[in-house]
Protein backbone atom coordinates (compact mmCIF):
# COMPACT_ATOMS: atom_id res chain seq x y z
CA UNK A 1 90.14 65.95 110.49
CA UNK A 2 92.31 64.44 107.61
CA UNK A 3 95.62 65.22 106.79
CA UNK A 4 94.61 67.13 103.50
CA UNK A 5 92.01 68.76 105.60
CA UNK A 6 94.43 70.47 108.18
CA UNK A 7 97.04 71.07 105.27
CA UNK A 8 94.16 73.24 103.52
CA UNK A 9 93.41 74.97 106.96
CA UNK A 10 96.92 75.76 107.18
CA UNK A 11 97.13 77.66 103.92
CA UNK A 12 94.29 79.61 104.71
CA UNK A 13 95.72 80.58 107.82
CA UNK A 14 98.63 81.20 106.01
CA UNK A 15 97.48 83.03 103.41
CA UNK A 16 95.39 85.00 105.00
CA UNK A 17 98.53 86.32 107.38
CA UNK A 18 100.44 87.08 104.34
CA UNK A 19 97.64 89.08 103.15
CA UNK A 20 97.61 90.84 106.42
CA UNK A 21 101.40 91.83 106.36
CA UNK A 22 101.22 92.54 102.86
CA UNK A 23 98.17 95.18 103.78
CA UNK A 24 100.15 96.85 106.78
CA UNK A 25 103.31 97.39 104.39
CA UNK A 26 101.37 99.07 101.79
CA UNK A 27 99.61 101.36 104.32
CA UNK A 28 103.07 101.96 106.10
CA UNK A 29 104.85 102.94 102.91
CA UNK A 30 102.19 105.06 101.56
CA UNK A 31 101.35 107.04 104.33
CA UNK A 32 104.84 107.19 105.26
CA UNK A 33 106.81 108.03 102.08
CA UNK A 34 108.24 111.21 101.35
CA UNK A 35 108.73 110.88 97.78
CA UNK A 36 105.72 111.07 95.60
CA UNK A 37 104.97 111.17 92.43
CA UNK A 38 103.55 114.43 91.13
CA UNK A 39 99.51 114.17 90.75
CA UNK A 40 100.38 112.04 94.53
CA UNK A 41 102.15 115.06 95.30
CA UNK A 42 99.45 117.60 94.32
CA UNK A 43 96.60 115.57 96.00
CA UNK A 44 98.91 115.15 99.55
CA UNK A 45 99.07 119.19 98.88
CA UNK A 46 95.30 119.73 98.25
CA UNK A 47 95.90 121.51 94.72
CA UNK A 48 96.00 120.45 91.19
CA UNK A 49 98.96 119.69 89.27
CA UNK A 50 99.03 123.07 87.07
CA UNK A 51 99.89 124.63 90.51
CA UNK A 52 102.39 121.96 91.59
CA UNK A 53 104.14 122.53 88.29
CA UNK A 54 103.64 126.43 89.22
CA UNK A 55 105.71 125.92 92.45
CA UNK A 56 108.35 124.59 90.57
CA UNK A 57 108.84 127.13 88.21
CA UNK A 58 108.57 129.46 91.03
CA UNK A 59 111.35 127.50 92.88
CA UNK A 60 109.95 124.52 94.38
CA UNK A 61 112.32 121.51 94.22
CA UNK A 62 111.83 118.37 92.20
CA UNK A 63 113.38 116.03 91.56
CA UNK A 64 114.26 114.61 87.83
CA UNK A 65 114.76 110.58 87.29
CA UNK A 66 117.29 110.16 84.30
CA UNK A 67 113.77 109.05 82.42
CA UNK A 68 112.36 112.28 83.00
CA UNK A 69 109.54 111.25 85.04
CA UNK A 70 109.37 114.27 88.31
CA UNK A 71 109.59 113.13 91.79
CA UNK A 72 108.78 115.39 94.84
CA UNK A 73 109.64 114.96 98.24
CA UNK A 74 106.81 116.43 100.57
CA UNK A 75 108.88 117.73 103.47
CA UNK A 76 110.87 119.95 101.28
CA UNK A 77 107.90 121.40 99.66
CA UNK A 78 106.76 122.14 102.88
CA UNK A 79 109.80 123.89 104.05
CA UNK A 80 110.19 125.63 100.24
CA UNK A 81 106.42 126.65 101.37
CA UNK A 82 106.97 127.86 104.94
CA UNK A 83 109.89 130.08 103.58
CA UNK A 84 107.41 131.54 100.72
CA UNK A 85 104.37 132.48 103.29
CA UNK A 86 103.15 135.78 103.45
C-alpha cells in the first residue's frame, strides 16, 4: 500500500468517526433538551400548536427571546400540567 493510499484510508476512517460523534451529539441533544421550540414542543406533547398556545393563555409558561420567537421548556409544562389535572 502507498503512502497516498493509507493517507486516503485514514480520512475515511477519520471521517467516518467524525460522522459518528457528530450523529451521537445530535441524538443526545435532541432527545435530551428541555427547551423546545413550540411546534417541537406541541409534537413532544402529542397536540397541535392551537392548544399549546391554549395552555399558555391558560397559564402555561413560555418563554419569550428578545426577537419574539416562544421557547418552552418541557418539564415545566409538565409540572404546570400535573397541577391543572382533574
Amino acid at each position: 500500500m502507498t503512502m497516498e493510499q493509507q493517507l486516503q484510508e485514514w480520512r475515511k476512517e477519520e471521517f467516518s468517526k467524525a460522522l459518528e460523534m457528530m450523529e451521537k451529539a445530535i441524538e443526545v441533544n435532541t432527545s435530551q433538551n428541555k427547551i423546545k421550540k413550540q411546534r417541537d414542543t406541541a409534537q413532544f406533547f402529542n397536540v397541535s400548536t392551537n392548544t399549546l398556545l391554549s395552555w399558555v393563555r391558560s397559564g402555561a409558561p413560555e418563554i419569550r427571546l428578545d426577537s419574539g420567537m416562544p421557547l418552552y421548556n418541557v418539564e415545566s409544562i409538565q409540572e404546570w400540567l400535573m397541577q391543572h389535572e382533574q
